[in-house]
C-alpha atoms as a PDB file:
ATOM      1  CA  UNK A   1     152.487 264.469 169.569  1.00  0.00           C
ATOM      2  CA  UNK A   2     153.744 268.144 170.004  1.00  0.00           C
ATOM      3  CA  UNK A   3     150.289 269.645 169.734  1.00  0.00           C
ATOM      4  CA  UNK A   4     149.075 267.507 171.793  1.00  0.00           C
ATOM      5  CA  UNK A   5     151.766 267.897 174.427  1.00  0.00           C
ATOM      6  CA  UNK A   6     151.406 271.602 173.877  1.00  0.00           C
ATOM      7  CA  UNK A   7     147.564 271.699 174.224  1.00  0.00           C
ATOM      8  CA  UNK A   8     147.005 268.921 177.051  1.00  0.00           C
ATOM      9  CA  UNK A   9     146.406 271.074 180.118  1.00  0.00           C
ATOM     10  CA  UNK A  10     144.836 274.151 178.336  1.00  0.00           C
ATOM     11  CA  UNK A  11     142.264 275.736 180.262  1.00  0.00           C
ATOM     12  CA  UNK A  12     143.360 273.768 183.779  1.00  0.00           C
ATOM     13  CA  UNK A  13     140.702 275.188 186.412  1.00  0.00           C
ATOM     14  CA  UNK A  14     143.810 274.287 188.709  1.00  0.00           C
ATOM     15  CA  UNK A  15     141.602 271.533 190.739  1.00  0.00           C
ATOM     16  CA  UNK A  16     140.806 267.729 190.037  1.00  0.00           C
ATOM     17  CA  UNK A  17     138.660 265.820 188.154  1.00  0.00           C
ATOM     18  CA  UNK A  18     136.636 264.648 190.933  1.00  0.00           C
ATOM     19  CA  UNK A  19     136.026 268.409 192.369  1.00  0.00           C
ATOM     20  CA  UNK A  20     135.007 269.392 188.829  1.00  0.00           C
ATOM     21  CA  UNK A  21     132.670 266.441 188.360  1.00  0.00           C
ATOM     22  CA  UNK A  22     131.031 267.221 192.027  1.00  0.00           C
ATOM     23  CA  UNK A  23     131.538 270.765 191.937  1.00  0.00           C
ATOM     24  CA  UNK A  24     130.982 272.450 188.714  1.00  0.00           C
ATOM     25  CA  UNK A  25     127.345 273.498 187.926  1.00  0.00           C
ATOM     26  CA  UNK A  26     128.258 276.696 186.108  1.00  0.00           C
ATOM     27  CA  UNK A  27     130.828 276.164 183.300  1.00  0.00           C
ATOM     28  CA  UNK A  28     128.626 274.927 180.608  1.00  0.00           C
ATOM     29  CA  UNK A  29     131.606 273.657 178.920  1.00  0.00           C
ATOM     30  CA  UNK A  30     132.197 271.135 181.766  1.00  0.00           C
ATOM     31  CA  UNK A  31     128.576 270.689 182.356  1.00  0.00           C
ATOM     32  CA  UNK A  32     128.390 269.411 179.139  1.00  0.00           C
ATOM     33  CA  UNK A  33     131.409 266.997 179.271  1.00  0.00           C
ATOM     34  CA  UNK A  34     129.661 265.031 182.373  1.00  0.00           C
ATOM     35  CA  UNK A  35     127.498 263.802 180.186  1.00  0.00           C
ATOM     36  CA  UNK A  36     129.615 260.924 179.312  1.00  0.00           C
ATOM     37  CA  UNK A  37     128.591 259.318 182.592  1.00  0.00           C
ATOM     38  CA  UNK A  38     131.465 259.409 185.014  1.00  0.00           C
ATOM     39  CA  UNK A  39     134.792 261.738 186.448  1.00  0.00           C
ATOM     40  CA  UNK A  40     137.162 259.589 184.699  1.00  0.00           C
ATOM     41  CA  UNK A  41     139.289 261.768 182.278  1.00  0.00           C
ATOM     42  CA  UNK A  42     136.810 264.489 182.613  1.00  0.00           C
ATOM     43  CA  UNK A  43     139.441 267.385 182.353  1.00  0.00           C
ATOM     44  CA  UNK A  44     141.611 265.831 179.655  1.00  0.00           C
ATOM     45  CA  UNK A  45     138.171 265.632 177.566  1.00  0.00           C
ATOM     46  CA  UNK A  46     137.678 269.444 178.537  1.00  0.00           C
ATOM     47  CA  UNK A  47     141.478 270.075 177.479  1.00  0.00           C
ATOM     48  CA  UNK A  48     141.052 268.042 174.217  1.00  0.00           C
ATOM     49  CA  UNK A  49     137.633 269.629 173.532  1.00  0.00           C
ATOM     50  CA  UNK A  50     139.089 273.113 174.189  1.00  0.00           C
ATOM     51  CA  UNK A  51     142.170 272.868 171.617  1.00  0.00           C
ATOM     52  CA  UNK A  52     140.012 271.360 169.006  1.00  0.00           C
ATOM     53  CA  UNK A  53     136.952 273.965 169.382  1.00  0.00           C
ATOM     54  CA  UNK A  54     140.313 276.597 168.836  1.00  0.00           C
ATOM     55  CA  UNK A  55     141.209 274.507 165.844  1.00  0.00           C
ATOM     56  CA  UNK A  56     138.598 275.991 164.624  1.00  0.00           C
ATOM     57  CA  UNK A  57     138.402 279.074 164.630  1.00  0.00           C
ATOM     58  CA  UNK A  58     138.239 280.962 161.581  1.00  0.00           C
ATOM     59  CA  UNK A  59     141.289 282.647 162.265  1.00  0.00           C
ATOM     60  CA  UNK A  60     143.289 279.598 163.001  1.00  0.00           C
ATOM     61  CA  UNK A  61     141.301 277.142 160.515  1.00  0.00           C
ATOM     62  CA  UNK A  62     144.091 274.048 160.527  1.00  0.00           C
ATOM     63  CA  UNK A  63     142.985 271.826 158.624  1.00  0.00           C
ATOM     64  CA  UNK A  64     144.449 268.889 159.849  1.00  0.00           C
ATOM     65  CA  UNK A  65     141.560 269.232 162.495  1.00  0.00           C
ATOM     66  CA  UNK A  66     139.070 268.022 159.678  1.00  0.00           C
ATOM     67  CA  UNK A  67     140.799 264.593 159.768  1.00  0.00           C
ATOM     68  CA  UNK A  68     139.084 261.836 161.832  1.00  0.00           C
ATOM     69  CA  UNK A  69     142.364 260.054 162.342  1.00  0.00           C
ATOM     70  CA  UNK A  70     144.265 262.998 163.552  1.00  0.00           C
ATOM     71  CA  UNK A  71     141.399 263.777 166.231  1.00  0.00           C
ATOM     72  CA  UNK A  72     141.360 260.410 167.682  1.00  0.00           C
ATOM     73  CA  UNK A  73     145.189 260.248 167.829  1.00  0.00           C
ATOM     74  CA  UNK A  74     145.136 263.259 169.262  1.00  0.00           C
ATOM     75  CA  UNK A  75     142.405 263.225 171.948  1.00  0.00           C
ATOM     76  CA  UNK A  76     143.627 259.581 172.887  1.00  0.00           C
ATOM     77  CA  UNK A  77     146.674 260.978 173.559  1.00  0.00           C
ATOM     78  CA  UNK A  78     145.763 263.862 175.617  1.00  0.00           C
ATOM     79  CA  UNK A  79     143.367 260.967 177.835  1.00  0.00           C
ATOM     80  CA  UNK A  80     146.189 259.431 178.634  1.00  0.00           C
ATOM     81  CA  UNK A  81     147.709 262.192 180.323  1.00  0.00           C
ATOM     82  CA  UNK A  82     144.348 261.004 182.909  1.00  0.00           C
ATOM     83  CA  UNK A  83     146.112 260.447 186.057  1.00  0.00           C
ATOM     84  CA  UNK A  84     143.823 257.835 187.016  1.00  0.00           C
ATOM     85  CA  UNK A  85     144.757 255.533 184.029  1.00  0.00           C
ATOM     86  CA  UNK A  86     148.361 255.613 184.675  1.00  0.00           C
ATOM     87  CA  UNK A  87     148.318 251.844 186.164  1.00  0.00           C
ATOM     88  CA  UNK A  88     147.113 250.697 183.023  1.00  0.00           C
ATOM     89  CA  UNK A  89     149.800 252.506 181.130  1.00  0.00           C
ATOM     90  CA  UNK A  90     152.534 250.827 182.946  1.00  0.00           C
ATOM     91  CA  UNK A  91     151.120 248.013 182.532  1.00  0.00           C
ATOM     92  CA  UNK A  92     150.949 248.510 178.690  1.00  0.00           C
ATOM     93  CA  UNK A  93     154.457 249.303 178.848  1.00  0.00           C
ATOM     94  CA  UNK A  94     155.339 246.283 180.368  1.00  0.00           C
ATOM     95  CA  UNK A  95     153.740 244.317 177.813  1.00  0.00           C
ATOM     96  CA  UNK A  96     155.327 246.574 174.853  1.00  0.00           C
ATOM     97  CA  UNK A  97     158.306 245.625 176.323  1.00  0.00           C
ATOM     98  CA  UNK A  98     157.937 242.173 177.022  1.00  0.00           C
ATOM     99  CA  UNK A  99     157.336 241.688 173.118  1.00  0.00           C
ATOM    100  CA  UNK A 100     159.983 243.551 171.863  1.00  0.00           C
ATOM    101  CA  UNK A 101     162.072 241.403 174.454  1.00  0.00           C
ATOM    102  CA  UNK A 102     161.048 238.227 173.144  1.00  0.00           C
ATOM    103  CA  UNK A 103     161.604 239.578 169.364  1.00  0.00           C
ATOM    104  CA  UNK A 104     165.349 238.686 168.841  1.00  0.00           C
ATOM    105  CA  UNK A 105     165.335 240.170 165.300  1.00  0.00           C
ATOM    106  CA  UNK A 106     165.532 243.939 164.913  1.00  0.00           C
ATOM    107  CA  UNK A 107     163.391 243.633 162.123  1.00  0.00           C
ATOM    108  CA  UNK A 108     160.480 242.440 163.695  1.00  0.00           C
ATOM    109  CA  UNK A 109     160.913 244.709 166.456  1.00  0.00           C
ATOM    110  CA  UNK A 110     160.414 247.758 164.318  1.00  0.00           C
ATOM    111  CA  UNK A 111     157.497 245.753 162.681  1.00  0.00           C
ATOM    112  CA  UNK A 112     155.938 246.040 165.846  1.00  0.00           C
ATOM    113  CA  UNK A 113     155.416 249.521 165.372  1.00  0.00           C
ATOM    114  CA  UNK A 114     155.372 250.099 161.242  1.00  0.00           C
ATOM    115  CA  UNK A 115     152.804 247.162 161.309  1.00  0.00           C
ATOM    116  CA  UNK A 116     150.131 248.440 163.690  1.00  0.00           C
ATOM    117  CA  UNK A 117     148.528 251.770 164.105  1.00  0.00           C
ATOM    118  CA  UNK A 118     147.245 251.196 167.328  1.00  0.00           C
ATOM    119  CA  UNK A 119     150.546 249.874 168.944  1.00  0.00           C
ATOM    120  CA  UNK A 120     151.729 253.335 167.440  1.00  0.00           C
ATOM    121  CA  UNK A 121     149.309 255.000 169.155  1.00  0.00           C
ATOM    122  CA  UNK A 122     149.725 252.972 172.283  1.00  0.00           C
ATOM    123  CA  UNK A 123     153.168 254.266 172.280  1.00  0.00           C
ATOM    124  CA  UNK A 124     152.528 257.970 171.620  1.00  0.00           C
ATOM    125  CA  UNK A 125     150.258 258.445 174.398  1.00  0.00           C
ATOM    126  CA  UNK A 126     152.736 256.860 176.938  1.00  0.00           C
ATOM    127  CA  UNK A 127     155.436 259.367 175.568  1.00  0.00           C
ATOM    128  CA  UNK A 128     153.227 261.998 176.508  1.00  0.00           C
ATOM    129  CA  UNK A 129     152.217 260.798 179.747  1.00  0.00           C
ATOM    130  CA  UNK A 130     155.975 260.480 180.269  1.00  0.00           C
ATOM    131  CA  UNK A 131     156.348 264.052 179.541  1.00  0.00           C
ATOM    132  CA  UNK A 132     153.385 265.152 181.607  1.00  0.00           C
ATOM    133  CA  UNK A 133     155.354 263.278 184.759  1.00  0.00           C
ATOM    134  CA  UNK A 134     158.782 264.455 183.843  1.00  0.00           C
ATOM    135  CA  UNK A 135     159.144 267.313 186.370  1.00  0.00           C
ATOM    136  CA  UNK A 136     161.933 265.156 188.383  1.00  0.00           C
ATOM    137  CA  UNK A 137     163.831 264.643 185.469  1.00  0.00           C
ATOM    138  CA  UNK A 138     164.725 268.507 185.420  1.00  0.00           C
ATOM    139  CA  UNK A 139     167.364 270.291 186.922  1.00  0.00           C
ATOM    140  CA  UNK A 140     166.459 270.495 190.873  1.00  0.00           C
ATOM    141  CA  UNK A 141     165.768 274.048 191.045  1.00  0.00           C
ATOM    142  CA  UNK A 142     163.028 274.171 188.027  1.00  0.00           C
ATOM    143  CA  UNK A 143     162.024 270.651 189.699  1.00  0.00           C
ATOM    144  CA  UNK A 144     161.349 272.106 193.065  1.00  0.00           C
ATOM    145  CA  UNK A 145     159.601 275.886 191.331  1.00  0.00           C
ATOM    146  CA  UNK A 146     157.475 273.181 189.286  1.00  0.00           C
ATOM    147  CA  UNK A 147     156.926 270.901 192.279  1.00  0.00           C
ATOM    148  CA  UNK A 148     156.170 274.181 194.727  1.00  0.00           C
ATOM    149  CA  UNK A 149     153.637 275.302 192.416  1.00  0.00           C
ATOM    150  CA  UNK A 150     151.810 271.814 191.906  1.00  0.00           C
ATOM    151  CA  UNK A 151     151.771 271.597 196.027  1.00  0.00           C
ATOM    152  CA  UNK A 152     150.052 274.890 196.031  1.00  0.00           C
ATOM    153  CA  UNK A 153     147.389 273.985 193.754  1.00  0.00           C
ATOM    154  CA  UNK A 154     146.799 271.085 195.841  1.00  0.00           C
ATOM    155  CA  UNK A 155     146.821 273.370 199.024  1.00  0.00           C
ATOM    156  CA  UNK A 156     144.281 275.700 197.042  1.00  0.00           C
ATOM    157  CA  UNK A 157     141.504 272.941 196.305  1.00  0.00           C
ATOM    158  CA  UNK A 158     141.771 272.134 199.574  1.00  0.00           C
ATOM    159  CA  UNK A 159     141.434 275.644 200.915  1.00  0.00           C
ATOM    160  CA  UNK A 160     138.649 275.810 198.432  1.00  0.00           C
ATOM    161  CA  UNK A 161     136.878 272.705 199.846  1.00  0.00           C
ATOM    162  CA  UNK A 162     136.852 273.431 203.536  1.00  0.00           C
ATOM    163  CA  UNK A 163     135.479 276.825 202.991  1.00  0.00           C
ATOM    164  CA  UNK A 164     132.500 275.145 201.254  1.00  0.00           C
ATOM    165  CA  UNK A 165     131.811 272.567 203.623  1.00  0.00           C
ATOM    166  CA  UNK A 166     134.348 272.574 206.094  1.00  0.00           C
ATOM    167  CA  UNK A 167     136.518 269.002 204.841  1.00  0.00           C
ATOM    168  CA  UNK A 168     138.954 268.385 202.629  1.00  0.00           C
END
């Protein structure tokens, strides 16, 4: 979960999915990435794909990065940091919660968890989606720097898009 957290904006081209899917003819990387058909979680796959291909460098060589199951835990998790999905992951919530709220014994509430992988894995990528949205949460004057500086990347891409064909 903390590699993930730590790795799942690397490389940010500080504009959107859907400009990148329109936009983007040049970066080969992201080129390449449109190949799975649509804009949906484009740059979390180009953020997972990044911290992976630095996985392996010689230099760095973990070898955790050889396992299949940490991959998909960990590239699941960084797709749902994709704004676009995060409907679905309240929704997911709700229904975590509405099971573990109809489980009256503690026991099989933690079974819940300890007995499936993939309600584990539910759960970890909603803690880091959590954490991607957090910025409120902070004291208000690292709130408002954080918040200032996500306004001007939104001002930017749109600066950037009426230049090259005068709309936003």
């Amino acid at each position: 979960l903390l590699l993930a957290a730590a790795c799942h904006d690397v490389g940010h081209p500080s504009v959107n999915s859907h400009y990148v899917f329109v936009n983007n003819k040049n970066n080969k990387s992201i080129s390449e990435l449109k190949n799975y058909g649509d804009e949906t979680g484009l740059l979390e796959k180009f953020h997972s794909q990044i911290a992976l291909d630095f996985m392996d460098l010689p230099e760095i060589d973990l070898d955790i990065r050889k396992n299949e199951v940490f991959v998909d835990l960990f590239e699941y998790m960084i797709l749902g940091t994709d704004m676009s999905k995060h409907n679905s992951k309240i929704d997911q919530m709700d229904s975590i919660l509405k099971t573990i709220k109809a489980t009256k014994n503690y026991n099989d509430r933690k079974k819940y968890f300890s007995d499936s992988q993939e309600n584990r894995k539910i759960i970890l990528a909603i803690i880091l989606h959590i954490a991607d949205l957090s910025n409120p949460a902070k004291n208000f004057d690292d709130a408002m720097t954080w918040g200032k500086r996500v306004c001007d990347e939104f001002f930017q891409q749109g600066d950037v898009e009426n230049l090259e064909n005068g709309k936003i």
